[in-house]
C-alpha atoms as a PDB file:
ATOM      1  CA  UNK A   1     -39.172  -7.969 -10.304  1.00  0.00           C
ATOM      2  CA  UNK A   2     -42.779  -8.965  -9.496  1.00  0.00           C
ATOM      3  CA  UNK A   3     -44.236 -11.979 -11.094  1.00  0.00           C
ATOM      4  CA  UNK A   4     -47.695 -11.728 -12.723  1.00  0.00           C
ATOM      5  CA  UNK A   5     -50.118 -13.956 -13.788  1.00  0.00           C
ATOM      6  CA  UNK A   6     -53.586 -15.580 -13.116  1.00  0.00           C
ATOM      7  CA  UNK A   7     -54.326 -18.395 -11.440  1.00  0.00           C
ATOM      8  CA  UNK A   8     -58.428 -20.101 -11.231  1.00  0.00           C
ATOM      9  CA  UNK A   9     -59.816 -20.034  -7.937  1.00  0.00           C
ATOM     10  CA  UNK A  10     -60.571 -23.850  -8.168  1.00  0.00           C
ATOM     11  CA  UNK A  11     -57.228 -24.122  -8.112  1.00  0.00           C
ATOM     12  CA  UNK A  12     -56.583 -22.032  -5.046  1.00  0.00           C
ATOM     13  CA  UNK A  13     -59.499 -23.675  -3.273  1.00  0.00           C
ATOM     14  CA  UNK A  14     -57.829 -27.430  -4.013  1.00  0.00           C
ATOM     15  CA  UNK A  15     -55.304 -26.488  -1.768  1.00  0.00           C
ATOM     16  CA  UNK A  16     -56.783 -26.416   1.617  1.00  0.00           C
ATOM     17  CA  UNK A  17     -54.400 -25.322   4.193  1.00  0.00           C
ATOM     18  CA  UNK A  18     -51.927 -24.734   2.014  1.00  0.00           C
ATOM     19  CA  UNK A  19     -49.583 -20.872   1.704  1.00  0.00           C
ATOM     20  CA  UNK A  20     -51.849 -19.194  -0.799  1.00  0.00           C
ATOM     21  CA  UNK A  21     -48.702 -16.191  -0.969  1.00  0.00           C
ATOM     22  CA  UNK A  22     -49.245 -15.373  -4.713  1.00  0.00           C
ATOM     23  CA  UNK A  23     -45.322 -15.913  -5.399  1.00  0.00           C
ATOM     24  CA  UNK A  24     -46.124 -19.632  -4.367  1.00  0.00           C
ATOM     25  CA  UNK A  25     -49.169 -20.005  -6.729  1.00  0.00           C
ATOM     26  CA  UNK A  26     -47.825 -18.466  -9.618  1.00  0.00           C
ATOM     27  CA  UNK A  27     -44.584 -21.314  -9.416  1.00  0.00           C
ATOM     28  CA  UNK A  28     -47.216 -23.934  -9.177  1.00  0.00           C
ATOM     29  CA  UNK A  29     -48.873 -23.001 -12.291  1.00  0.00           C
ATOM     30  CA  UNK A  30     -45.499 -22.599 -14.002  1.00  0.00           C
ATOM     31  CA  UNK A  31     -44.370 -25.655 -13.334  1.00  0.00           C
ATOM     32  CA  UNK A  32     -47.662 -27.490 -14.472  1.00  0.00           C
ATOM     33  CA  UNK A  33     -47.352 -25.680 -17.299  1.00  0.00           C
ATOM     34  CA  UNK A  34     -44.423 -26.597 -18.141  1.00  0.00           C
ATOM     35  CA  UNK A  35     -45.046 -30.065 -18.068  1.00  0.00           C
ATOM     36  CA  UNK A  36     -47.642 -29.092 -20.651  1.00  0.00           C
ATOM     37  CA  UNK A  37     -50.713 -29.939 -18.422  1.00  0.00           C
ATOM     38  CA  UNK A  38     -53.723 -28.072 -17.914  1.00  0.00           C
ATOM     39  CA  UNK A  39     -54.454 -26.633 -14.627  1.00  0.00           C
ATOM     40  CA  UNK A  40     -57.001 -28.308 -13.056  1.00  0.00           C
ATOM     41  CA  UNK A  41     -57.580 -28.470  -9.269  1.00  0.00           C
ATOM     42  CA  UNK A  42     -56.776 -32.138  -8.588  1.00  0.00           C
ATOM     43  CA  UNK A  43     -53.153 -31.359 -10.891  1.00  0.00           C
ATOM     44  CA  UNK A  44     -52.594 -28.094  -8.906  1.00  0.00           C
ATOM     45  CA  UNK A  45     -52.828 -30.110  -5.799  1.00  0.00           C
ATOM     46  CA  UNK A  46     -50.470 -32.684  -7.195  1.00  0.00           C
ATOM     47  CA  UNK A  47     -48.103 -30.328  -8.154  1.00  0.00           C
ATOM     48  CA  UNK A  48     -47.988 -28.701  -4.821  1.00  0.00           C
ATOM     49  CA  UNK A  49     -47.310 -31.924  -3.175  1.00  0.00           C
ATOM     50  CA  UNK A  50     -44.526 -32.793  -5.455  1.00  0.00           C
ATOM     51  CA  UNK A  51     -43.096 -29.251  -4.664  1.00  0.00           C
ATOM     52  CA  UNK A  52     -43.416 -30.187  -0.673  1.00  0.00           C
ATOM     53  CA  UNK A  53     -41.616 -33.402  -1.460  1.00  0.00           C
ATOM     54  CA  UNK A  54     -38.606 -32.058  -3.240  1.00  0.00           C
ATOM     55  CA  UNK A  55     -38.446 -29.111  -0.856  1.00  0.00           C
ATOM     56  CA  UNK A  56     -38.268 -32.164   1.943  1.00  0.00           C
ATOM     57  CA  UNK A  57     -35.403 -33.903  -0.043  1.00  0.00           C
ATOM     58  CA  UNK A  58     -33.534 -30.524  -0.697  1.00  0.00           C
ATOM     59  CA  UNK A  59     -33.414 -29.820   2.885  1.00  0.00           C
ATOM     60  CA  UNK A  60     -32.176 -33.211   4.036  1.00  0.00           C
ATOM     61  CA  UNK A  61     -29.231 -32.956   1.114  1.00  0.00           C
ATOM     62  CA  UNK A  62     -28.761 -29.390   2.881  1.00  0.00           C
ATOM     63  CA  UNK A  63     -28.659 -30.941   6.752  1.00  0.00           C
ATOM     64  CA  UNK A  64     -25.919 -33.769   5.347  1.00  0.00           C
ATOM     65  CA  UNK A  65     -23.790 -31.168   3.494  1.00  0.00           C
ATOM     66  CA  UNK A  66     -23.885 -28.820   6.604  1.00  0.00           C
ATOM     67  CA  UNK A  67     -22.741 -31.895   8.620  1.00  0.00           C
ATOM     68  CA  UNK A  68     -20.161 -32.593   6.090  1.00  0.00           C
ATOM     69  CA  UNK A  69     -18.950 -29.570   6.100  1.00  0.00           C
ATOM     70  CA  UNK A  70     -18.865 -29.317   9.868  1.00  0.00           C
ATOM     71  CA  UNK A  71     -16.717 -32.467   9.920  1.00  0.00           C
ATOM     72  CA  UNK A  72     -14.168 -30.748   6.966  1.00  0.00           C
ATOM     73  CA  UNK A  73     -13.585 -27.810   9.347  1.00  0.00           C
ATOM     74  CA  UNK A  74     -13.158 -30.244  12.861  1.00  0.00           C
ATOM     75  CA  UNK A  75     -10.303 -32.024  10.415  1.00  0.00           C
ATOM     76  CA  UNK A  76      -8.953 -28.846   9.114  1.00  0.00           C
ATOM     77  CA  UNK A  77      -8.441 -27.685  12.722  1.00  0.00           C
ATOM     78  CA  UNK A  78      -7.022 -30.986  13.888  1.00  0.00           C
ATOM     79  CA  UNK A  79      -4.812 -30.430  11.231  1.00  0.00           C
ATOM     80  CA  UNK A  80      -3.908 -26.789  11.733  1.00  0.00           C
ATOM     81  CA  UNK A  81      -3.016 -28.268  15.257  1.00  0.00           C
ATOM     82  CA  UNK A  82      -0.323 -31.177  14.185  1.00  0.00           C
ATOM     83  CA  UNK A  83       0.871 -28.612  11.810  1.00  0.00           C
ATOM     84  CA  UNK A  84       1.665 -26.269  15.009  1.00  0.00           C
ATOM     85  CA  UNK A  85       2.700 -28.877  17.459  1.00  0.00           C
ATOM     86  CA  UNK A  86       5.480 -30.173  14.508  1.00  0.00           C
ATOM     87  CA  UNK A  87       6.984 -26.950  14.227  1.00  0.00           C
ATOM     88  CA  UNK A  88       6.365 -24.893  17.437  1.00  0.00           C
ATOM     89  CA  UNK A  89       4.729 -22.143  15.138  1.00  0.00           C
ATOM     90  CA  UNK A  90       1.787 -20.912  14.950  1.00  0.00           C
ATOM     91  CA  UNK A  91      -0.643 -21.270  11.501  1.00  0.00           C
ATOM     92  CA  UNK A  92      -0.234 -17.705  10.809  1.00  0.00           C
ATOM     93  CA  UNK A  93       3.676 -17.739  10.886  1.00  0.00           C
ATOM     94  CA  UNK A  94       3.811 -21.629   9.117  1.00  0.00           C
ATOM     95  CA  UNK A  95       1.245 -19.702   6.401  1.00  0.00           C
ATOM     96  CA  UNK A  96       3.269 -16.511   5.812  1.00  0.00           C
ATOM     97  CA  UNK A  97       6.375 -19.043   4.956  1.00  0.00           C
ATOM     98  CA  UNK A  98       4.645 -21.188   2.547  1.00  0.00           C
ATOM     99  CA  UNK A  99       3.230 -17.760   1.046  1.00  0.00           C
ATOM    100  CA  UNK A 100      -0.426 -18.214   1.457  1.00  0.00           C
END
């Protein structure tokens, strides 16, 4: 479902160079909103860099839980291996016996 709403040009225009994608705008506004302020260019702009900041943190969370998981599946394989190597099986047969 589309979002609608209306946001003042001022507030567009305070955000030179910035994505002016109306989806984008409108979760500005909400969010300053929200916080109960009124939407005025220099808050707009304030907003949006808050937004840019927690996007940056969210994605570096996102790189170190790739990389953890990344290192979960190396250690599951290691493990798969030793498993194999003990019992000359492979993981499907050592699997089907313990009923997974």
């Amino acid at each position: 479902m589309a979002r609608t709403g209306t946001v003042n040009l001022s507030s567009i225009a305070a955000l030179d160079g910035m994505p002016l994608n109306p989806d984008y705008l409108l979760r500005v506004k909400e969010r300053i909103v929200a916080r109960g302020a009124e939407e005025t260019p220099s808050e707009f702009r304030e907003e949006s860099a808050a937004m840019t900041y927690e996007a940056m943190d969210r994605m570096e969370r996102a790189k170190g839980l790739r990389a953890a998981g990344k290192a979960l599946i190396n250690e599951a394989n290691t493990e798969t291996g030793e498993a194999e190597a003990l019992t000359n099986k492979s993981a499907a047969a050592i699997s089907r016996r313990m009923g997974l």
